[in-house]
C-alpha atoms as a PDB file:
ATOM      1  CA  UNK A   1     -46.936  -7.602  11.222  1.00  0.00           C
ATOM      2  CA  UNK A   2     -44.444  -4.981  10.339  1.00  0.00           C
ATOM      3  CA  UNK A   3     -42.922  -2.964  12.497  1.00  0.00           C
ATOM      4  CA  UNK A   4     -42.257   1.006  11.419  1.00  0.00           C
ATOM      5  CA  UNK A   5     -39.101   2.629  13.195  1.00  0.00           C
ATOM      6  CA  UNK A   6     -39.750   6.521  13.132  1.00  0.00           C
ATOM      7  CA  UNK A   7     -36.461   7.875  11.203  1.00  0.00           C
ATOM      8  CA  UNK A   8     -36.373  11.583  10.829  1.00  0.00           C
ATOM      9  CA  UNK A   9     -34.911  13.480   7.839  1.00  0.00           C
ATOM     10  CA  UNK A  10     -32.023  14.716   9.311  1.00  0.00           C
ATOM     11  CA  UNK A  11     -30.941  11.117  10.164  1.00  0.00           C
ATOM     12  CA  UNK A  12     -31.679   9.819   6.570  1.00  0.00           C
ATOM     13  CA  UNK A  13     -29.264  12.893   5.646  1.00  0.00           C
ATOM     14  CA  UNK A  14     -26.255  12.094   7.903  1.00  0.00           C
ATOM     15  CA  UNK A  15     -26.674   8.698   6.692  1.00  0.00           C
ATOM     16  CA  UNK A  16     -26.229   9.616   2.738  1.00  0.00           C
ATOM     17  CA  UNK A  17     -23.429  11.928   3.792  1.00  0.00           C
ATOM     18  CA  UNK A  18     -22.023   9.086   5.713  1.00  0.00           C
ATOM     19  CA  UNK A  19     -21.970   6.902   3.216  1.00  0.00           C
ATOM     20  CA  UNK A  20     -21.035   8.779   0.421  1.00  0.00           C
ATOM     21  CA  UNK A  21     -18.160   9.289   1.885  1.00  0.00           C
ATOM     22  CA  UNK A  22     -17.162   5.893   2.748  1.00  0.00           C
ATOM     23  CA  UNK A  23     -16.875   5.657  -1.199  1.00  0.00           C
ATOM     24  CA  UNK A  24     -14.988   9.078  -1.771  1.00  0.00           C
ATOM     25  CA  UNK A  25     -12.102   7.962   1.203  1.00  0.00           C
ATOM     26  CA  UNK A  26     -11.585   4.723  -0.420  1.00  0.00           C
ATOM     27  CA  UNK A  27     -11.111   6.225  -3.819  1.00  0.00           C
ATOM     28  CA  UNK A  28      -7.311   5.219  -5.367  1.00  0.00           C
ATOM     29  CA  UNK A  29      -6.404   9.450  -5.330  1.00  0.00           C
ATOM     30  CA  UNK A  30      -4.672   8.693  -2.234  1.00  0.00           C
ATOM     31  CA  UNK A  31      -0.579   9.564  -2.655  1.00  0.00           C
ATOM     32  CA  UNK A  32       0.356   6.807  -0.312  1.00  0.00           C
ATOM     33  CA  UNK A  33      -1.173   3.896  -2.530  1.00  0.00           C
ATOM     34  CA  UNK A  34       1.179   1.543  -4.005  1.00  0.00           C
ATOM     35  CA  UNK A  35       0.015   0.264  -7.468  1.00  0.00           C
ATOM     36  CA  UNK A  36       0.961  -3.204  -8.210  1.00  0.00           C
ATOM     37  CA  UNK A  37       3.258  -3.785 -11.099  1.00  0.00           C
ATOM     38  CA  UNK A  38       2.249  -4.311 -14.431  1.00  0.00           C
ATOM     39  CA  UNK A  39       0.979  -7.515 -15.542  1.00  0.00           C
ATOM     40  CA  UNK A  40       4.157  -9.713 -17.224  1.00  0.00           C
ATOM     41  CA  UNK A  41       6.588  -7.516 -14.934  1.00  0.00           C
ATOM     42  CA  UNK A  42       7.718 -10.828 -13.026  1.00  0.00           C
ATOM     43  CA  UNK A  43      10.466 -10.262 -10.177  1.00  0.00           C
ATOM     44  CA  UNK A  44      12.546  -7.544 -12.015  1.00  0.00           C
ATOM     45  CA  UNK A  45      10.747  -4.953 -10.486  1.00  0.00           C
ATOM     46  CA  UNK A  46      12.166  -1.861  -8.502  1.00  0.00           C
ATOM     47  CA  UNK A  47       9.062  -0.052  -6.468  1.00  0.00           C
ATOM     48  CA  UNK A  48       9.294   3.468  -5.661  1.00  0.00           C
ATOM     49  CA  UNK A  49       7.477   3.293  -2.392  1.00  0.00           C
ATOM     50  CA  UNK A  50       5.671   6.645  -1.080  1.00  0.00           C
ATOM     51  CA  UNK A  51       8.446   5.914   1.991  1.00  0.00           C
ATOM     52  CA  UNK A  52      10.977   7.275   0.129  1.00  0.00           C
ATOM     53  CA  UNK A  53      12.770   4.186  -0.635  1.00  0.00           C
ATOM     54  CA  UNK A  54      13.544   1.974  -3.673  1.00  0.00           C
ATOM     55  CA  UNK A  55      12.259  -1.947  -3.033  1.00  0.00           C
ATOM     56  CA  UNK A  56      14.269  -3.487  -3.038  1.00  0.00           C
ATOM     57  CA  UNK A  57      17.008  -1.433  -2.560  1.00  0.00           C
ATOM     58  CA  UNK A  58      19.306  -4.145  -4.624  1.00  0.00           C
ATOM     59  CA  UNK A  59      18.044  -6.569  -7.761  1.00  0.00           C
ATOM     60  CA  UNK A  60      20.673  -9.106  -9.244  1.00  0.00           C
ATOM     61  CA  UNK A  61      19.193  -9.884 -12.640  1.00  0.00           C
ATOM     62  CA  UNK A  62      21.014 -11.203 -16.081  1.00  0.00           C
ATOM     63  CA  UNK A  63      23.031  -9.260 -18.618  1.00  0.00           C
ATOM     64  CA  UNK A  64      19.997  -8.485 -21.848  1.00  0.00           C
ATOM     65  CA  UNK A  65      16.970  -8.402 -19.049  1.00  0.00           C
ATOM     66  CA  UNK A  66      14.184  -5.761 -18.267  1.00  0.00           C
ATOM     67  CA  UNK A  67      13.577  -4.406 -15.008  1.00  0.00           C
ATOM     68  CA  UNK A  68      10.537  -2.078 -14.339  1.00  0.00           C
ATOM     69  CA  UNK A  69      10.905   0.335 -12.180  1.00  0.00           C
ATOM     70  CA  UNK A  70       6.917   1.035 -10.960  1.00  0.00           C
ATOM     71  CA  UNK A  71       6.175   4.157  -9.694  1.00  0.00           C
ATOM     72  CA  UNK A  72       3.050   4.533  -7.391  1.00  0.00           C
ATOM     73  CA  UNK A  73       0.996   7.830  -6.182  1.00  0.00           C
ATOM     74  CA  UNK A  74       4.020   9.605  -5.178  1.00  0.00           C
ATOM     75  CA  UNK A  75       6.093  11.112  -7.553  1.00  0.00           C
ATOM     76  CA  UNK A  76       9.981  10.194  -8.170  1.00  0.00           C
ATOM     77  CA  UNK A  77      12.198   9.561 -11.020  1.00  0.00           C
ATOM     78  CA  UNK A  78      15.472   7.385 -11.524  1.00  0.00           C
ATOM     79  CA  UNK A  79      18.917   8.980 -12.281  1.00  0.00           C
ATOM     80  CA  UNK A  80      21.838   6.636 -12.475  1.00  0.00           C
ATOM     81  CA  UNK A  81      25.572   6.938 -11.953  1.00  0.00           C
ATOM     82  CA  UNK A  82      27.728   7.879 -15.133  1.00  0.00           C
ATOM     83  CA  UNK A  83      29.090   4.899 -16.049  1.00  0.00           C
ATOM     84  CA  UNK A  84      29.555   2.742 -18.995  1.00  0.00           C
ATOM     85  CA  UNK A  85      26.523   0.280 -19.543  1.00  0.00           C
ATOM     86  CA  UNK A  86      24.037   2.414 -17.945  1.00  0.00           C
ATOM     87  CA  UNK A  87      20.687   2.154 -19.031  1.00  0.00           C
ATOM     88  CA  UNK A  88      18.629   6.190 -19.434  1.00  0.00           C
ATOM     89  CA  UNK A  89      17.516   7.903 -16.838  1.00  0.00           C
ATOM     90  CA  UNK A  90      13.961   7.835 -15.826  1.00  0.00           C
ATOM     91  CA  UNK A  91      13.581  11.341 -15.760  1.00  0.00           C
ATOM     92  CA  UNK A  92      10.161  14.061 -15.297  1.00  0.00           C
ATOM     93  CA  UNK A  93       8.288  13.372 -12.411  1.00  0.00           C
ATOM     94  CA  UNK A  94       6.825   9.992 -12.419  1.00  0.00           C
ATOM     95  CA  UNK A  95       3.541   8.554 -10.850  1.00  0.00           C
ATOM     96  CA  UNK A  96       1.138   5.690 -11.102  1.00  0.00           C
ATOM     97  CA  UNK A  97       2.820   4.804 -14.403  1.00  0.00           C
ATOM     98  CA  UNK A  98       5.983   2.025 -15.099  1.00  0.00           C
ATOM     99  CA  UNK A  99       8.770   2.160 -16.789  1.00  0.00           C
ATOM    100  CA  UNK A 100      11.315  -0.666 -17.840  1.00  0.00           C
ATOM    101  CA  UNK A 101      15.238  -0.708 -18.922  1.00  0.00           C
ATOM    102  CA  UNK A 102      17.312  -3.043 -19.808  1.00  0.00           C
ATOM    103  CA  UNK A 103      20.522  -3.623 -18.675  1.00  0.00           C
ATOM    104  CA  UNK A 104      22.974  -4.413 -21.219  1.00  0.00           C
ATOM    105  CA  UNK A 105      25.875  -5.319 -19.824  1.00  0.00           C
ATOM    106  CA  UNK A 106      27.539  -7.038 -16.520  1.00  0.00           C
ATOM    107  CA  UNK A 107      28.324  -4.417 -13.726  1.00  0.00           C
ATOM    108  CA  UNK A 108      26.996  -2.579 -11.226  1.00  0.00           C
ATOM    109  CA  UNK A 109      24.497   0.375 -11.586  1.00  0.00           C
ATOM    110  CA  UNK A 110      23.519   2.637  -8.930  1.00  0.00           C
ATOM    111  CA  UNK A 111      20.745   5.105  -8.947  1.00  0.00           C
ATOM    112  CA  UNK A 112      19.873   7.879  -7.418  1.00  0.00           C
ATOM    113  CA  UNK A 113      15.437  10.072  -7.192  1.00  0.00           C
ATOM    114  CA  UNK A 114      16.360  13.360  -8.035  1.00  0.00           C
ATOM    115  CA  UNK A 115      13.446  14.766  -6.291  1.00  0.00           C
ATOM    116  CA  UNK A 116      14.140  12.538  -2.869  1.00  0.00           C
ATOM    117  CA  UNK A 117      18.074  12.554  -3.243  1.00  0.00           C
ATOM    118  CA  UNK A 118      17.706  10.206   0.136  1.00  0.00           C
ATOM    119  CA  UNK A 119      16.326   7.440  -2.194  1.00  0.00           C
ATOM    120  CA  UNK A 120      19.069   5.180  -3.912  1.00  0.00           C
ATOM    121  CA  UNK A 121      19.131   1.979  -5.679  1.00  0.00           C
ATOM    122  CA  UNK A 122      21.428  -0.542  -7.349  1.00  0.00           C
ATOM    123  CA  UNK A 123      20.663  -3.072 -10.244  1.00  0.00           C
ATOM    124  CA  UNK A 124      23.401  -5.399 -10.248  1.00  0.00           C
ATOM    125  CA  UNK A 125      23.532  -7.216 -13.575  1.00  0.00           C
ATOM    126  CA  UNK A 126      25.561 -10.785 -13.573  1.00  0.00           C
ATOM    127  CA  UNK A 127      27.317 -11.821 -16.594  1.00  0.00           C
ATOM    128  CA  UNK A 128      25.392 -15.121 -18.271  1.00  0.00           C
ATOM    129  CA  UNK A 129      26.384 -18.384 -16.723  1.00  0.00           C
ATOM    130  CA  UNK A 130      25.124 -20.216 -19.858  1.00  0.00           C
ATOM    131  CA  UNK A 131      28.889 -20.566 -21.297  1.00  0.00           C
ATOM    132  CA  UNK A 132      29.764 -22.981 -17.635  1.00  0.00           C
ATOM    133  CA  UNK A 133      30.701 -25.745 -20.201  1.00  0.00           C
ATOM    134  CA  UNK A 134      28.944 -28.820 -18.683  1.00  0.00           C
END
């Protein structure tokens, strides 16, 4: 025995609407979604968060490695401090892309998102510990 509930147009319509939009507010054009780092990117990665903030705000990583600075919805850019040893800046206005540089030598670099001067960042680079002499 089947049982027929009486459904009227206009319901069937609000229901299409309704559910067609379900799909469009989940769509990944949201500004405030963070996209995951790249594949292979490991733990030398800097996110630009759509909070206006660098995370982590500080990375310790070895003289010759790459960090990737990934850049979700919200656009920013990396500018770092004159000093010797400093990688390029990341300049333009970047979003949902990555971008790596490697750090060269020991020292301390701080950087600075142009277009959220608020945001700031430091990649501190260790000298090699290899040459301990065990």
């Amino acid at each position: 025995m089947r049982v027929h509930l009486p459904l009227c147009r206009p319901a069937l319509t609000i229901v299409a609407v309704l559910a067609v939009s379900a799909v469009f507010a989940c769509s990944s054009d949201d500004p405030y979604v963070v996209t995951p780092p790249p594949a292979g990117a490991g733990g030398n990665t800097v996110q630009a968060l759509p909070s206006i903030a660098f995370s982590p705000a500080t990375l310790t990583v070895g003289v010759g490695e790459t960090v990737t600075f990934a850049f979700g919805g919200v656009a920013h850019n990396v500018y770092f401090d004159k000093v010797a040893g400093a990688p390029a800046d990341i300049t333009g206005s970047n979003a949902n892309v990555s971008t790596t540089r490697v750090f060269g030598a020991a020292g301390r670099y701080t950087y600075t998102c142009h277009i959220h001067p608020e945001m700031h960042g430091t990649v501190v680079v260790a000298a090699s510990s290899t040459s301990a002499g065990y």
